[in-house]
C-alpha atoms as a PDB file:
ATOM      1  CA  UNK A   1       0.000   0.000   0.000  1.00  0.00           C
ATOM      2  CA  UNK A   2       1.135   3.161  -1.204  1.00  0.00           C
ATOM      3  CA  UNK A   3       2.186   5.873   1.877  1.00  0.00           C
ATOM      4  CA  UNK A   4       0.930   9.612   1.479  1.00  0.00           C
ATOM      5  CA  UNK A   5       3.198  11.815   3.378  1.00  0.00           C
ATOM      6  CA  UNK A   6       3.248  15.204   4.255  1.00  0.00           C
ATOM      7  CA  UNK A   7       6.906  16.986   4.217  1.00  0.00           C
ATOM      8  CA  UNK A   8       8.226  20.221   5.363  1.00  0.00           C
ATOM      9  CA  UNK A   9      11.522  21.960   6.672  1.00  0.00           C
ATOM     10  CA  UNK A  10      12.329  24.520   9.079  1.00  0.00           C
ATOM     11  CA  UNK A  11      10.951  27.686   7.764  1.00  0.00           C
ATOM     12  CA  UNK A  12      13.996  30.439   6.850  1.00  0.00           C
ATOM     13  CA  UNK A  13      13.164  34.035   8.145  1.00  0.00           C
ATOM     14  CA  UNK A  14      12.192  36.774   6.054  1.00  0.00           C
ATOM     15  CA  UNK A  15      14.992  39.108   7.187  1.00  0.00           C
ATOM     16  CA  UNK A  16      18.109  37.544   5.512  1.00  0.00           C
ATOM     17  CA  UNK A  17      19.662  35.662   2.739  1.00  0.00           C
ATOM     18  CA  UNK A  18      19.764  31.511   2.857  1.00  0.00           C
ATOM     19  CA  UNK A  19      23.149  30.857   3.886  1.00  0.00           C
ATOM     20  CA  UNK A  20      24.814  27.230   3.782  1.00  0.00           C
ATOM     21  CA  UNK A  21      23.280  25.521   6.907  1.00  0.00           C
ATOM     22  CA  UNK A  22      19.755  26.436   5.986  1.00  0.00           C
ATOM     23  CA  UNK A  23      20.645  24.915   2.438  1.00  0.00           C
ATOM     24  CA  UNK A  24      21.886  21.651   3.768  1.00  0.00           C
ATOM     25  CA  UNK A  25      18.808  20.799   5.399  1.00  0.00           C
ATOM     26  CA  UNK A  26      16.820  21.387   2.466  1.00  0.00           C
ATOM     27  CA  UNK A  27      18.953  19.228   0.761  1.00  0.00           C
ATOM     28  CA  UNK A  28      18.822  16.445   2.738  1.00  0.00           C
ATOM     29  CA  UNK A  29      14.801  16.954   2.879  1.00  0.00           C
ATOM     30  CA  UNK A  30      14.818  17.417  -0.870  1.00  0.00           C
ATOM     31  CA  UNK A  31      16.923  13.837  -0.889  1.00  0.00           C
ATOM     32  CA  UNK A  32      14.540  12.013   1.188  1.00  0.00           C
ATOM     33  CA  UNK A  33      11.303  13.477  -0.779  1.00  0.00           C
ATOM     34  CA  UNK A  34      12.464  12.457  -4.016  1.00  0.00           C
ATOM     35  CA  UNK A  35      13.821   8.583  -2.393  1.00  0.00           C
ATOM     36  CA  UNK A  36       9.752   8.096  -1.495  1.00  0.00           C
ATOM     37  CA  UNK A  37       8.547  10.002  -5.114  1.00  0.00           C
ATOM     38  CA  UNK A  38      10.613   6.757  -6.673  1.00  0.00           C
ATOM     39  CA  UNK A  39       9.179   4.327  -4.474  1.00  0.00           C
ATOM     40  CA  UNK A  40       5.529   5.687  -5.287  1.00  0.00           C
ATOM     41  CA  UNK A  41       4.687   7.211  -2.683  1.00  0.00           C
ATOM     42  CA  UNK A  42       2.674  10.349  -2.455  1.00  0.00           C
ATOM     43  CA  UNK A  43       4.732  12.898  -1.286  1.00  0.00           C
ATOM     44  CA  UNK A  44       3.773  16.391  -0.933  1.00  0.00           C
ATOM     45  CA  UNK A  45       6.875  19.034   0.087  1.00  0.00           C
ATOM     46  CA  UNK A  46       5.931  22.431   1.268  1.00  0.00           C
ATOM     47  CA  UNK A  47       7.176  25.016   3.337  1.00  0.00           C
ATOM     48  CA  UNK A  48       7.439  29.158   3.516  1.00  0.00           C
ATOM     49  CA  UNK A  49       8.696  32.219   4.804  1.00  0.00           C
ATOM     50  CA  UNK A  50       8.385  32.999   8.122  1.00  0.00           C
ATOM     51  CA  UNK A  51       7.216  36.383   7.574  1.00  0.00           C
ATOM     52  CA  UNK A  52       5.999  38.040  11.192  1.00  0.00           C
ATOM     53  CA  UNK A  53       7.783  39.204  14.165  1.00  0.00           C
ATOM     54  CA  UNK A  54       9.602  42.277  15.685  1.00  0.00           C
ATOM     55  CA  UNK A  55      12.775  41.769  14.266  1.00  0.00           C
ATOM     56  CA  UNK A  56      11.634  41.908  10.601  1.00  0.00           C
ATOM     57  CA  UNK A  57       9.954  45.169  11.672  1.00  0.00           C
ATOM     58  CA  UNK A  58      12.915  46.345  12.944  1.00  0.00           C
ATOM     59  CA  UNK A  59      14.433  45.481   9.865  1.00  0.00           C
ATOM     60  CA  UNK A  60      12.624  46.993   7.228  1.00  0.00           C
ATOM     61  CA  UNK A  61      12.668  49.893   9.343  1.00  0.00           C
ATOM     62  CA  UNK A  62      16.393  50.458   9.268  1.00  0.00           C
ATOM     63  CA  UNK A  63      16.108  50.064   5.725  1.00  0.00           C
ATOM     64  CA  UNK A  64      13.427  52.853   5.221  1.00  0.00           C
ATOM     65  CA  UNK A  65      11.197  50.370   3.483  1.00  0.00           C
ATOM     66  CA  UNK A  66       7.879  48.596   4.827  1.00  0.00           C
ATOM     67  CA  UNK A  67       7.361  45.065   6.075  1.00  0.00           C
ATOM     68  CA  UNK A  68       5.684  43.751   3.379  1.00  0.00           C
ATOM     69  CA  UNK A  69       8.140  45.405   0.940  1.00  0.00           C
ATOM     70  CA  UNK A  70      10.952  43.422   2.699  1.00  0.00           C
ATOM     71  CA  UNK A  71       9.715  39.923   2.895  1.00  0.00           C
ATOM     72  CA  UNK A  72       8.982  39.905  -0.715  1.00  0.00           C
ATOM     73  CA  UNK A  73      11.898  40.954  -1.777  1.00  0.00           C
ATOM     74  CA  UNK A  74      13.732  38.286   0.523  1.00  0.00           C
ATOM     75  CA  UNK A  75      11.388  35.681  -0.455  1.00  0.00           C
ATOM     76  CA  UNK A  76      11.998  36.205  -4.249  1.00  0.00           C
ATOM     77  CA  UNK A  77      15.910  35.578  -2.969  1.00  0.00           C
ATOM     78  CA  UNK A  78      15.007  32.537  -1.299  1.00  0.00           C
ATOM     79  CA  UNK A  79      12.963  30.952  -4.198  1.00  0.00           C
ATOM     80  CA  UNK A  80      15.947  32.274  -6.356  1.00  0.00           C
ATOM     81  CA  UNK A  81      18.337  30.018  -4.335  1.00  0.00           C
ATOM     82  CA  UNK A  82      16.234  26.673  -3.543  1.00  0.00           C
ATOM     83  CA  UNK A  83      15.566  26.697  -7.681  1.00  0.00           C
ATOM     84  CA  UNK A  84      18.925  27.336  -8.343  1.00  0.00           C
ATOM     85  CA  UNK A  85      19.673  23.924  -6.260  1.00  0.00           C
ATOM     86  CA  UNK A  86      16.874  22.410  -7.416  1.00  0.00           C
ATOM     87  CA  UNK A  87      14.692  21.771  -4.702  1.00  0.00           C
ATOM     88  CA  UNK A  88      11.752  20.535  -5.468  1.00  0.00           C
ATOM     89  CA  UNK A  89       8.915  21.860  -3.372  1.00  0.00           C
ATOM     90  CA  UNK A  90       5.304  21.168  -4.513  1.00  0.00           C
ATOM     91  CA  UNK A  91       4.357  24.611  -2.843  1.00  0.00           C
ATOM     92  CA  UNK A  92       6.493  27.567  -1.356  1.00  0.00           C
ATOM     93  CA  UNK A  93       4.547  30.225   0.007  1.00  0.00           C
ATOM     94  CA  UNK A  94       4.544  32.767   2.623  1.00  0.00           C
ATOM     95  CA  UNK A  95       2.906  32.699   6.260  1.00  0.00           C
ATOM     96  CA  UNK A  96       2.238  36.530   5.134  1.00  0.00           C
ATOM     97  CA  UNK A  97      -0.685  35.663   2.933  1.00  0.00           C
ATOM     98  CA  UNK A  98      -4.460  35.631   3.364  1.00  0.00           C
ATOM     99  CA  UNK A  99      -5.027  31.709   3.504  1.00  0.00           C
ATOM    100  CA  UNK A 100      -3.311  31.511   6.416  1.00  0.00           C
ATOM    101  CA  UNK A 101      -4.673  34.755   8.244  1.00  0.00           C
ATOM    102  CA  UNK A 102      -7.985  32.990   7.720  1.00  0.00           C
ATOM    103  CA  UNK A 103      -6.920  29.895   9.200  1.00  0.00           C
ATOM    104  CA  UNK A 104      -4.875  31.401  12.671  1.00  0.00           C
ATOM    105  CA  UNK A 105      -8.263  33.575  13.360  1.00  0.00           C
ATOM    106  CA  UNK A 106     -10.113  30.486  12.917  1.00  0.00           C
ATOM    107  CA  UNK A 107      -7.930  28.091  15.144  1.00  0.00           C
ATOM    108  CA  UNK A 108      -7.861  31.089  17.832  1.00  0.00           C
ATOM    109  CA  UNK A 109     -11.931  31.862  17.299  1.00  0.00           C
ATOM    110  CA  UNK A 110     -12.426  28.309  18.052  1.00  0.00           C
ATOM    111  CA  UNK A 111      -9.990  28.013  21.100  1.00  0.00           C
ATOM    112  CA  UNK A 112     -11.741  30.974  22.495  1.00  0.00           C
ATOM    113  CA  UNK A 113     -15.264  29.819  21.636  1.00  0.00           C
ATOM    114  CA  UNK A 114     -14.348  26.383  24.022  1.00  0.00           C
ATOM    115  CA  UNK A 115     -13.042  28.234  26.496  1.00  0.00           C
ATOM    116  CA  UNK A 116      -9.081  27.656  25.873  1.00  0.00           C
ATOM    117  CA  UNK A 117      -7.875  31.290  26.203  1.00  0.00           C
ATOM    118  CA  UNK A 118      -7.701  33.066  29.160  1.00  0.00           C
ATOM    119  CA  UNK A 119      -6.321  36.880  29.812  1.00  0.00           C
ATOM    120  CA  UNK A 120      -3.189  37.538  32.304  1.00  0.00           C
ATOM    121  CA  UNK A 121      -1.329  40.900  33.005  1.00  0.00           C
ATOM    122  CA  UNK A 122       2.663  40.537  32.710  1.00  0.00           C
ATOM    123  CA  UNK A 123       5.366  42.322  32.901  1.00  0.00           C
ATOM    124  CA  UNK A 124       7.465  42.953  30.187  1.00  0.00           C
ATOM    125  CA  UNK A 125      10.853  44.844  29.045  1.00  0.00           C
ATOM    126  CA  UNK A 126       9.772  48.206  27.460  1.00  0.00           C
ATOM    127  CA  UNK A 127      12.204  50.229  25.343  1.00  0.00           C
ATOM    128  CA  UNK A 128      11.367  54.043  26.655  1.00  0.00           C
ATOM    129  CA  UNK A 129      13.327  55.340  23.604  1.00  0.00           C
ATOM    130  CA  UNK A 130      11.463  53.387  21.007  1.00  0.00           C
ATOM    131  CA  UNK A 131       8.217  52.990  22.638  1.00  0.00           C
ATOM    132  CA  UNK A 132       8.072  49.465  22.074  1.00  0.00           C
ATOM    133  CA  UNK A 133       7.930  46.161  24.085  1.00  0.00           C
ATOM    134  CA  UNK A 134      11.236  44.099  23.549  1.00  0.00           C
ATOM    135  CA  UNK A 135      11.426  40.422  23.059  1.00  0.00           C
ATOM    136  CA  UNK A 136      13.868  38.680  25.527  1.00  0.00           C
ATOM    137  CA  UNK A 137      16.763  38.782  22.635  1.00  0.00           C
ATOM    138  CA  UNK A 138      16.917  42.345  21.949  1.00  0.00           C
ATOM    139  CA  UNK A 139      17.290  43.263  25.719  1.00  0.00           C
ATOM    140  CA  UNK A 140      21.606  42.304  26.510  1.00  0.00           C
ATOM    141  CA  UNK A 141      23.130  42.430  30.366  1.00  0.00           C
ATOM    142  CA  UNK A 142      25.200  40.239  32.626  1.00  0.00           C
ATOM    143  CA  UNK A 143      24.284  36.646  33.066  1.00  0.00           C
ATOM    144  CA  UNK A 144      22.819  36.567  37.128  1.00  0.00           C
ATOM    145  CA  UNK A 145      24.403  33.077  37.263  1.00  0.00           C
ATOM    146  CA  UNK A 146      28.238  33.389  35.859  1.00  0.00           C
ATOM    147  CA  UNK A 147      28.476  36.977  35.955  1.00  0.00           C
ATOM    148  CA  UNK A 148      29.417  36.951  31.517  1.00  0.00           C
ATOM    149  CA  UNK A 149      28.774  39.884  30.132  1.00  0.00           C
ATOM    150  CA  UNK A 150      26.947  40.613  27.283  1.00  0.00           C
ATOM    151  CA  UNK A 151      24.566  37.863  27.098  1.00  0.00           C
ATOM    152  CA  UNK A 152      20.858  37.805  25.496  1.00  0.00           C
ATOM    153  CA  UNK A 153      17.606  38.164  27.556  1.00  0.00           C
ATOM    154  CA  UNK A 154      16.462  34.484  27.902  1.00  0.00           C
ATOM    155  CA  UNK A 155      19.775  32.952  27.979  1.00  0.00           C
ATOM    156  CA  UNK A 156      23.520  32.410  28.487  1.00  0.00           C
ATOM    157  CA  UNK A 157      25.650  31.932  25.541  1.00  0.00           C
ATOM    158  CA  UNK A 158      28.339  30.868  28.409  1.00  0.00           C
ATOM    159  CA  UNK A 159      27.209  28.704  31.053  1.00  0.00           C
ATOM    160  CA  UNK A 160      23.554  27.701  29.750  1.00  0.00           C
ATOM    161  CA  UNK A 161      21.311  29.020  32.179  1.00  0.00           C
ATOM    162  CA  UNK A 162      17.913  30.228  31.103  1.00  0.00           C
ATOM    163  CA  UNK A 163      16.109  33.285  32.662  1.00  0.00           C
ATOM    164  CA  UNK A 164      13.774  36.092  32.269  1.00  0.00           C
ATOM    165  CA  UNK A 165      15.580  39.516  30.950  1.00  0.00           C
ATOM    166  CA  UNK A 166      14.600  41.429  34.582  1.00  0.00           C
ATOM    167  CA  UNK A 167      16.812  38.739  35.954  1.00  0.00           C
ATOM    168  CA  UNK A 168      19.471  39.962  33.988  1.00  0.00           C
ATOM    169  CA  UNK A 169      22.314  41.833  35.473  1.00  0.00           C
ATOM    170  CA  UNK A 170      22.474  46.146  34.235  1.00  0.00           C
ATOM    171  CA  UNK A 171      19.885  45.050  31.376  1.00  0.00           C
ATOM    172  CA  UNK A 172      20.199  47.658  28.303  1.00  0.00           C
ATOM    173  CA  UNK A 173      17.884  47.407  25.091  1.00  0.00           C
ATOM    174  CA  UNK A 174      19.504  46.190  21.955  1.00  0.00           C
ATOM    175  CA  UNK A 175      17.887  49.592  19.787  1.00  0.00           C
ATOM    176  CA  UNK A 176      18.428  52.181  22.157  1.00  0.00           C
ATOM    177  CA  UNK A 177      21.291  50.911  24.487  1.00  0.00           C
ATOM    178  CA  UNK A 178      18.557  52.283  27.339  1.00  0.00           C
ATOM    179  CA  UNK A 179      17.903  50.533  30.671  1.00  0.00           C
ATOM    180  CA  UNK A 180      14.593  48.893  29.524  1.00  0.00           C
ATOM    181  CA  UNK A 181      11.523  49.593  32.124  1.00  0.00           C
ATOM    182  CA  UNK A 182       9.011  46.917  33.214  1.00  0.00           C
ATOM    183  CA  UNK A 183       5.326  47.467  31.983  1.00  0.00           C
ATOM    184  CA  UNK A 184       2.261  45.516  32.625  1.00  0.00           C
ATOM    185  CA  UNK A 185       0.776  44.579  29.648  1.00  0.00           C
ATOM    186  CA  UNK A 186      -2.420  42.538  29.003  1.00  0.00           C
ATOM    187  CA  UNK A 187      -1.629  39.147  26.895  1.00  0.00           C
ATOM    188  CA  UNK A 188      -3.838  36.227  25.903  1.00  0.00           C
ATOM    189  CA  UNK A 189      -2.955  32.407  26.784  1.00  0.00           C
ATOM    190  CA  UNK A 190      -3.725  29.282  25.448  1.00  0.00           C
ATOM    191  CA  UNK A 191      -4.764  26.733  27.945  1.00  0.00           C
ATOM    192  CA  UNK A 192      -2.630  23.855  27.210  1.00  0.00           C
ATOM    193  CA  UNK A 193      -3.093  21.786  29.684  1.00  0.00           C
ATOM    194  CA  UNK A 194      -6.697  21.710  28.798  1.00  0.00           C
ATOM    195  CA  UNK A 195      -5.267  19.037  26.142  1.00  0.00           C
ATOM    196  CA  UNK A 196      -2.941  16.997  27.833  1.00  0.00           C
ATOM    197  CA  UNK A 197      -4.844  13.720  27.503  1.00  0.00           C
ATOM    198  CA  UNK A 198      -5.486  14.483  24.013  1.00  0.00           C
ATOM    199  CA  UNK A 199      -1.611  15.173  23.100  1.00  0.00           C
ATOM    200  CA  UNK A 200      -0.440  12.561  25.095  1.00  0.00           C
ATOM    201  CA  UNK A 201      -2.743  10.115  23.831  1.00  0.00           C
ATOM    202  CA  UNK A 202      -1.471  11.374  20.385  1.00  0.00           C
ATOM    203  CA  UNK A 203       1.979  10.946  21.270  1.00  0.00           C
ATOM    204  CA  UNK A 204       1.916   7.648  22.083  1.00  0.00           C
ATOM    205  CA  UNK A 205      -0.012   6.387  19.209  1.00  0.00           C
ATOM    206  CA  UNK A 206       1.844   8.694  16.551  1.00  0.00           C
ATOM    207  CA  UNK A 207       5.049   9.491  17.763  1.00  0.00           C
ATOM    208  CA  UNK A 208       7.607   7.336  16.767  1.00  0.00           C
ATOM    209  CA  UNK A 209      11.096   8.447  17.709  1.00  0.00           C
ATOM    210  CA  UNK A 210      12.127   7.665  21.299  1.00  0.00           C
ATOM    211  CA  UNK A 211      14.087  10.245  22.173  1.00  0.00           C
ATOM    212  CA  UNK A 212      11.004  12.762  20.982  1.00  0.00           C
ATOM    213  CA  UNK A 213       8.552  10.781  23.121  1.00  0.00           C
ATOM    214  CA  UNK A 214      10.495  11.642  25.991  1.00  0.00           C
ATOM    215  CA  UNK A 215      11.296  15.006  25.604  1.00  0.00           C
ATOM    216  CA  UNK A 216       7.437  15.295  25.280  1.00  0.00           C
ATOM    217  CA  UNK A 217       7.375  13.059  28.448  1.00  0.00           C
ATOM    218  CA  UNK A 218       9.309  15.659  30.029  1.00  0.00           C
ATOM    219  CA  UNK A 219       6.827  18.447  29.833  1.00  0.00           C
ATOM    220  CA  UNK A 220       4.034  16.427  30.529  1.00  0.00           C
ATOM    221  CA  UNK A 221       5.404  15.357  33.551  1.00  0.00           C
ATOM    222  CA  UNK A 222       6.114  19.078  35.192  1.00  0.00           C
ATOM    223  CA  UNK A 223       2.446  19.828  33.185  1.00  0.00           C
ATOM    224  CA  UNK A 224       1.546  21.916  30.279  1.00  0.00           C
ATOM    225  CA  UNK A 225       1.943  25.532  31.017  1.00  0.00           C
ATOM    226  CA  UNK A 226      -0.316  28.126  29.100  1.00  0.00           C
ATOM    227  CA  UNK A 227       0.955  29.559  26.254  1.00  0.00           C
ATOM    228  CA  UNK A 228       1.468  33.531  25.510  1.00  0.00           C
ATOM    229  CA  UNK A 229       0.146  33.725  22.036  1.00  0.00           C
ATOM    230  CA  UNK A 230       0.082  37.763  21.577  1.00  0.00           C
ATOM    231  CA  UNK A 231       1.674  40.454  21.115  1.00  0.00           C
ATOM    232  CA  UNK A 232       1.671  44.192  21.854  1.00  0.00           C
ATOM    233  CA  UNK A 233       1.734  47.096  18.759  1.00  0.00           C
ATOM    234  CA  UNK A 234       3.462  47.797  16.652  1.00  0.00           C
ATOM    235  CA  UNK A 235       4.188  44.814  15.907  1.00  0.00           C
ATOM    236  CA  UNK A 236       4.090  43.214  11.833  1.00  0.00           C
ATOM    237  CA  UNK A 237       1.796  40.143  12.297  1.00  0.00           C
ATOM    238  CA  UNK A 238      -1.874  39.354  11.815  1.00  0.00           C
ATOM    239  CA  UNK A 239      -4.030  41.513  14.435  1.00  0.00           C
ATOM    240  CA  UNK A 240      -6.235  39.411  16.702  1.00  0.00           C
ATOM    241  CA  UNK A 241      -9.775  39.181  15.785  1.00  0.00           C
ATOM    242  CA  UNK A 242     -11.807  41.267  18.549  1.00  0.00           C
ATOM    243  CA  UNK A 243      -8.739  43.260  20.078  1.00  0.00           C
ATOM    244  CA  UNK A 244      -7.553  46.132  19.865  1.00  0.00           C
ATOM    245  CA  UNK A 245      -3.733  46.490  19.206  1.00  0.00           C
ATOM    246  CA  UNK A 246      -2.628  43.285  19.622  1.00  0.00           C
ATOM    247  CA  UNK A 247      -1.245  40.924  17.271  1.00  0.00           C
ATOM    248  CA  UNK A 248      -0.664  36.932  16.836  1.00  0.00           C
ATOM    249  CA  UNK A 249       2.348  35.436  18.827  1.00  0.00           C
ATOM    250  CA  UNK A 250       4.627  34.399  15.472  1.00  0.00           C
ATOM    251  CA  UNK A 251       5.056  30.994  16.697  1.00  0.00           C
ATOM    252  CA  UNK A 252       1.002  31.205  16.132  1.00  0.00           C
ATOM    253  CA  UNK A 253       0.748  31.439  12.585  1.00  0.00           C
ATOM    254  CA  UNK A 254       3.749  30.330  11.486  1.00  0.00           C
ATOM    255  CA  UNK A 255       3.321  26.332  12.025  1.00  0.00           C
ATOM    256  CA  UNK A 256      -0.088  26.841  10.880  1.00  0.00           C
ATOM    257  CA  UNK A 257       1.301  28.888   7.322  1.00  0.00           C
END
């Protein structure tokens, strides 16, 4: 019996050129498609920009173009490249398109309709110079466990350790070089632990690679925690359906584009 198989890679970002490691993997993807295509199998390859997020803001910005301007001209350069080795994706699209706009308000519309998304004030770097809320890598400071300098907001390049950027030692944000402030901010969460039975049933029955079963294992064990899926303006994303100024998480639509 014939196998139909769904195949993707990791999506490249829309703020930079393919460079030799993201090729690779699309090679060896592009190597195992085209092994099943031989054997008959149906094999679909897809995959796409991953368009939305702060940086590619920032980006476009310091080029003195917009967003959308940006991640078209960077995914022309990408399709340039995987043609030129000859990948052979069935479909290469963007997560910047309306299809899958359609589909993240749906997924969230239907998480909120069953009761899956709940509301919870946190605090968050702000940038006072830009008037914007930083994501953990564009605050910098001194690691509160080894004392290395110059390390991102969620981790230590050094020693390992993960944190939160206020844990960080004489923070400073990446755009301004400011000491960032902490605001409260309003963001939405995804209850996943309303669907630990359901994933881990899933796991088990789908889920064939050890060592992936027990990473999963791992979270399920210290429980699901809920998930931040927004994010404050400005931001470049898709804006949430019934909200005002805030935007889908990228690690929202993305997966689903």
């Amino acid at each position: 019996m014939h196998r139909k198989i769904l195949v993707t890679s990791a999506l490249p970002y829309a703020n930079g050129p393919i460079h030799l490691g993201h090729m690779v993997e699309y090679i060896q993807t592009d190597i195992w498609v085209r092994f099943q295509r031989m054997n008959d199998n149906l094999c679909y390859f897809v995959c796409a920009d991953d368009a939305h997020g702060t940086p590619i803001m920032l980006r476009a910005r310091s080029e003195n173009v917009t967003p959308e301007q940006l991640i078209q001209h960077y995914q022309e350069a990408h399709e340039k490249d995987f043609a030129d080795f000859n990948i052979s994706f069935d479909n290469y699209h963007s997560t910047h398109s309306p299809e899958n706009q359609e589909l993240a308000e749906y997924i969230y519309l239907q998480l909120k309709k069953g009761g899956h998304i709940r509301r919870k004030v946190i605090n968050q770097a702000y940038d006072p110079g830009e008037n914007i809320f930083l994501p953990d890598r564009f605050v910098k400071g001194t690691c509160p466990r080894c004392g290395a300098e110059d390390q991102y907001g969620d981790s230590c390049e050094k020693c390992g350790a993960t944190y939160t950027p206020s844990e960080l030692i004489d923070p400073v944000s990446v755009l301004s070089g400011l000491p960032p402030e902490q605001r409260e901010s309003e963001h939405l969460f995804v209850r996943l632990s309303n669907f630990t039975s359901m994933l881990q049933d899933w796991v088990g029955n789908e889920v064939s690679q050890s060592e992936a079963r027990n990473k999963l294992k791992e979270w399920f064990d210290v429980g699901l925690a809920d998930w931040d899926i927004s994010r404050d303006a400005p931001y470049f994303g898709f804006q949430i359906p019934e909200e005002k100024d805030k935007y889908f998480y990228v690690w929202l639509d993305a997966p689903i584009g």
